[in-house]
Each structure stands twice: as structure tokens, then as C-alpha cells.
Protein backbone atom coordinates (compact mmCIF):
# COMPACT_ATOMS: atom_id res chain seq x y z
CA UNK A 1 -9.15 -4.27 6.11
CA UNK A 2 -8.40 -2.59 2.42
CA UNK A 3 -11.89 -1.54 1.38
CA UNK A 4 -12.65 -2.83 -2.39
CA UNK A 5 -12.52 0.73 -3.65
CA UNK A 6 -8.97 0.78 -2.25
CA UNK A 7 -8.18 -2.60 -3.87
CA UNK A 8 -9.04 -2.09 -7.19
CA UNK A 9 -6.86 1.30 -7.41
CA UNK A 10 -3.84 -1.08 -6.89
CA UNK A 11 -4.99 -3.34 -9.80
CA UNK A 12 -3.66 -3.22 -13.70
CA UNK A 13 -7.03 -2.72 -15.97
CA UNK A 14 -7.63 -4.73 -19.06
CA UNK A 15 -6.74 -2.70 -21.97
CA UNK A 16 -6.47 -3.29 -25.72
CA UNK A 17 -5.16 -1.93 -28.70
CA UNK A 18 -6.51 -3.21 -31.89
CA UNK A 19 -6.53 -4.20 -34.87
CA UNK A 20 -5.10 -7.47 -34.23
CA UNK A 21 -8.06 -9.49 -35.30
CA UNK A 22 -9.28 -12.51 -33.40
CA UNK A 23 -6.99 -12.62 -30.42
CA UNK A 24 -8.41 -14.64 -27.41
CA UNK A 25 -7.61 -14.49 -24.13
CA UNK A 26 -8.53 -16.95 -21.30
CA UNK A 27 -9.62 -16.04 -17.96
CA UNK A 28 -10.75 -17.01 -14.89
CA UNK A 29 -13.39 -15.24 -12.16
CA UNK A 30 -13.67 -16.06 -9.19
CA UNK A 31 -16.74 -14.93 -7.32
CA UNK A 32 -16.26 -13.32 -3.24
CA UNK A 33 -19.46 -13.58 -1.06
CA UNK A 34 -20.59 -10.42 0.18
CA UNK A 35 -18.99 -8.65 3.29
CA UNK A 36 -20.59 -8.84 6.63
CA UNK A 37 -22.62 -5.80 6.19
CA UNK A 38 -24.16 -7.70 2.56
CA UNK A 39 -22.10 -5.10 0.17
CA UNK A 40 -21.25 -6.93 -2.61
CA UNK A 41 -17.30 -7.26 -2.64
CA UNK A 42 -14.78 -7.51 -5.82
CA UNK A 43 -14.44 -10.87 -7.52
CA UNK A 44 -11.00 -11.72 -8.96
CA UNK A 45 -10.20 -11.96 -12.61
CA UNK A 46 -6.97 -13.56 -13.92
CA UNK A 47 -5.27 -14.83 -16.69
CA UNK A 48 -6.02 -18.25 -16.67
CA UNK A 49 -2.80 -19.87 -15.50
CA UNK A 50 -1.70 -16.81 -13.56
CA UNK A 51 -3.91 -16.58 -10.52
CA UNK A 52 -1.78 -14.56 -7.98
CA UNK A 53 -4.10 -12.30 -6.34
CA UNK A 54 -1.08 -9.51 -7.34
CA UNK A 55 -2.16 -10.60 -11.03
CA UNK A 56 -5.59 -10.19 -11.14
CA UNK A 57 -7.54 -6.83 -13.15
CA UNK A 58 -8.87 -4.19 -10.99
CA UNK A 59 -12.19 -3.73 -12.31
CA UNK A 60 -13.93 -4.53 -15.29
CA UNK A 61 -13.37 -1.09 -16.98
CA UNK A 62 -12.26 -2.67 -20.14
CA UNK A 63 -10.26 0.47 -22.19
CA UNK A 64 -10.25 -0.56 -26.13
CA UNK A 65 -8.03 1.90 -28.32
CA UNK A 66 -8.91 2.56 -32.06
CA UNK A 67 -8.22 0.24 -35.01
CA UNK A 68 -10.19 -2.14 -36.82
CA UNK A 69 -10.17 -5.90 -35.90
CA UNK A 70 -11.65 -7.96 -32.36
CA UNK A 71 -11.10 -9.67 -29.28
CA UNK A 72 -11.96 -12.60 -27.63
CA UNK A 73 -12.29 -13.20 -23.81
CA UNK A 74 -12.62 -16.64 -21.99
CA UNK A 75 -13.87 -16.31 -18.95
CA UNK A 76 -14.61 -19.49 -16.64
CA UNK A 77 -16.58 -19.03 -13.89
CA UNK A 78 -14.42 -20.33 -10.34
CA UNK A 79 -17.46 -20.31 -7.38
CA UNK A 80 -15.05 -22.29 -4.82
CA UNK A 81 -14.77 -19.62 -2.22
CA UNK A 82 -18.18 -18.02 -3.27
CA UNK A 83 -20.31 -20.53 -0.51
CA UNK A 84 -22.94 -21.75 -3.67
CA UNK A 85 -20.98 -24.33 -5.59
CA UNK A 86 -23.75 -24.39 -8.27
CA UNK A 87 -22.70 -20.52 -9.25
CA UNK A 88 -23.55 -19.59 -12.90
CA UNK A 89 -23.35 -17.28 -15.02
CA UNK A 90 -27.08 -16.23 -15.91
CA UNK A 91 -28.20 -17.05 -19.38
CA UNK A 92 -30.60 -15.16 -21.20
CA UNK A 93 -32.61 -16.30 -23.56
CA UNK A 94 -33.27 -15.48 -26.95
CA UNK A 95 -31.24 -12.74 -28.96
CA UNK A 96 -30.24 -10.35 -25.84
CA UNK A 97 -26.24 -11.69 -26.22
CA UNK A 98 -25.30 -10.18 -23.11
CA UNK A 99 -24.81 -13.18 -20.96
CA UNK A 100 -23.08 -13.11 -17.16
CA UNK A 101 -22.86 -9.11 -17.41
CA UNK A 102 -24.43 -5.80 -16.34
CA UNK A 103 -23.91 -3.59 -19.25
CA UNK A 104 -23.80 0.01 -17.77
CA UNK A 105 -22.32 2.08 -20.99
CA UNK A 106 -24.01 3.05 -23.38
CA UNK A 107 -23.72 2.15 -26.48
CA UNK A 108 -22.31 -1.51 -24.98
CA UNK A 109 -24.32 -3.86 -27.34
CA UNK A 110 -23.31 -2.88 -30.81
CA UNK A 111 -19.63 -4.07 -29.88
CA UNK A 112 -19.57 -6.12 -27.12
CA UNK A 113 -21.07 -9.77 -27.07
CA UNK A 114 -21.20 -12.31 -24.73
CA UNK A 115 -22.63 -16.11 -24.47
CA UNK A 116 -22.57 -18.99 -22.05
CA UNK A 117 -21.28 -21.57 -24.07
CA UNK A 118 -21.21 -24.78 -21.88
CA UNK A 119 -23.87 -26.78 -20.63
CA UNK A 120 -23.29 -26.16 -16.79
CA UNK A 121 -22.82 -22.69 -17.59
CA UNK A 122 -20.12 -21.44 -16.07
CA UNK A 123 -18.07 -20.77 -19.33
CA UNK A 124 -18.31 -17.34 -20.83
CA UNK A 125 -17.35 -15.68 -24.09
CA UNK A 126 -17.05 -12.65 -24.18
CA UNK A 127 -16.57 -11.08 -27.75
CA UNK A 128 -15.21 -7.10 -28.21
CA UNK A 129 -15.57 -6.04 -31.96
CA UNK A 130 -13.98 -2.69 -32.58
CA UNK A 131 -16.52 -1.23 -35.82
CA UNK A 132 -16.38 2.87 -35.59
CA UNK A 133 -12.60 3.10 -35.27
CA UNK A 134 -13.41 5.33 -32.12
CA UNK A 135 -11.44 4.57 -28.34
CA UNK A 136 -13.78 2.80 -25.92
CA UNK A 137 -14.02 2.34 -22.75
CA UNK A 138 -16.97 -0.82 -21.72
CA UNK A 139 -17.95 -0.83 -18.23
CA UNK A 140 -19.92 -4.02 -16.46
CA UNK A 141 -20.66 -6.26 -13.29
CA UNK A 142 -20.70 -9.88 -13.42
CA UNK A 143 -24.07 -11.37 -13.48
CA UNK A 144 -24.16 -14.65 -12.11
CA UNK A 145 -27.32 -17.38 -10.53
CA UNK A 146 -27.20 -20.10 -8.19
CA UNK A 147 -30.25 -22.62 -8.67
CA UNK A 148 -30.10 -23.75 -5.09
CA UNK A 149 -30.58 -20.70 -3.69
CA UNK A 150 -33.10 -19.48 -6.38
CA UNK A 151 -31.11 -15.57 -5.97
CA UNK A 152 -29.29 -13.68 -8.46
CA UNK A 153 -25.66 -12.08 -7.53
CA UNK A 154 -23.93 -8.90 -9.09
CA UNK A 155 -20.50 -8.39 -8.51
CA UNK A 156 -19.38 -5.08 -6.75
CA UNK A 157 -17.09 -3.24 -8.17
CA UNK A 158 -16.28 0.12 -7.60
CA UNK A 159 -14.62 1.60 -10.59
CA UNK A 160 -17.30 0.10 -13.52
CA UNK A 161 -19.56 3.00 -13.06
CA UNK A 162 -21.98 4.76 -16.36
CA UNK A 163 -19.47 6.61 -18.15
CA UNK A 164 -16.10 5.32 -17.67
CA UNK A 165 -12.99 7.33 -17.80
């Protein structure tokens, strides 16, 4: 069995150059239960309308060159192979605007947004403002809740680690 480490290696990696302003992209995730020994495995992200496991991102190491201007991600949460079908993203309230993730950069918040914006909460949107004209590189798990099971699940990931490369 590839290990996840292994996996993601093979994958492409989101990256962006700005400054087109107020592109959006739509994707999908799609949750993996843990392996047998309860490590937390990768969960797929696609294009929405491309969801060949050959397609998918490798980790959520987002790279964003330098140039004024911002993105807009999609995400839609898919939980049908995750064994909870009542998977959500977790929504936090108040002012915090960092829905569904684990920020682990510094300096994530002043850039990069993100809100559930549906009722059953499994839609995402995910906003990436470029303001200092400076390269970045955002690094993140999925954060996600299922009500049934009253537990929280992070998605593992081996390449979104503190300072990115």
C-alpha cells in the first residue's frame, strides 16, 4: 500500500499567480476515514467536474505568487466514502472567518478567508486576497464535524506542515 506521504509527492499542488482579480474556482473534497491503525489519511480534492483520482491536488500547500488582485475557491464537502454521511465542515462562530480549516502558517488570517455558506454546511468558500505583493505559500488541514458522532475530524496530510516550502 502507497503510504499518504508517498501519494501526495505524485500529486500537482494548487498554485496561483495573481493579479487576476476575482477568479473562482470550484472544488470538491472528499473526506477518507482513517487507516486501520487511526492515522488520519489524505482526502481528495478536485476540480469539480474532474474527479479522477490522477486529477486531484496533493496537499493543501496552496503556493500564491506576487501581484495584486484575489481568488476564490469552492469547495463542497463529498462525505460518501467517509462512513458519517452527516460530515461538515465545522463552523465557527462569530468573526474567526476561518471555517473547515487548520490554519498552520503564520500570518494565514490577514489573506486567507473562509465561510460555510450553506445551511447543511458542507459548502465552503474559501477566499485568498493577495495585499503585500509578497509570494505565499498557505498551509492547512480540513476541519470537518459529524453531529451523529458528536467528534471532530482533521484531515492528514503530510506535506501542509508550519512553514511551507
Amino acid at each position: 500500500m502507497i503510504s499518504a506521504e508517498q501519494k501526495c509527492e505524485d500529486m500537482k499542488v494548487l498554485e496561483w499567480n495573481f493579479p487576476e482579480d476575482g477568479r473562482e474556482i470550484n472544488l470538491v473534497l472528499k473526506p477518507k476515514p482513517a487507516d486501520a491503525r487511526g492515522v488520519p489519511t489524505y482526502w481528495q480534492l478536485n476540480e469539480a467536474g474532474n474527479p479522477g483520482e490522477a486529477e486531484a491536488y496533493g496537499n493543501m500547500d496552496f503556493k500564491i505568487k506576487s501581484g495584486a488582485g484575489f481568488l476564490t475557491l469552492n469547495v463542497t464537502l463529498d462525505p460518501s466514502e467517509f462512513g458519517f454521511a452527516d460530515l461538515e465542515f465545522v463552523d465557527f462562530p462569530g468573526l474567526l472567518q476561518a471555517d473547515g480549516i487548520v490554519p498552520l502558517t503564520q500570518g494565514f488570517r490577514h489573506q486567507f478567508y473562509s465561510r460555510v455558506v450553506s445551511a447543511d454546511k458542507r459548502q465552503l468558500k474559501i477566499k485568498i486576497t493577495d495585499l503585500d505583493m509578497v509570494p505565499d505559500n498557505f498551509a492547512f488541514l480540513w476541519f470537518c464535524y459529524s453531529p451523529s458522532a458528536d467528534a471532530h475530524f482533521v484531515s492528514g496530510d503530510p506535506k501542509a506542515v508550519l512553514t511551507p516550502q
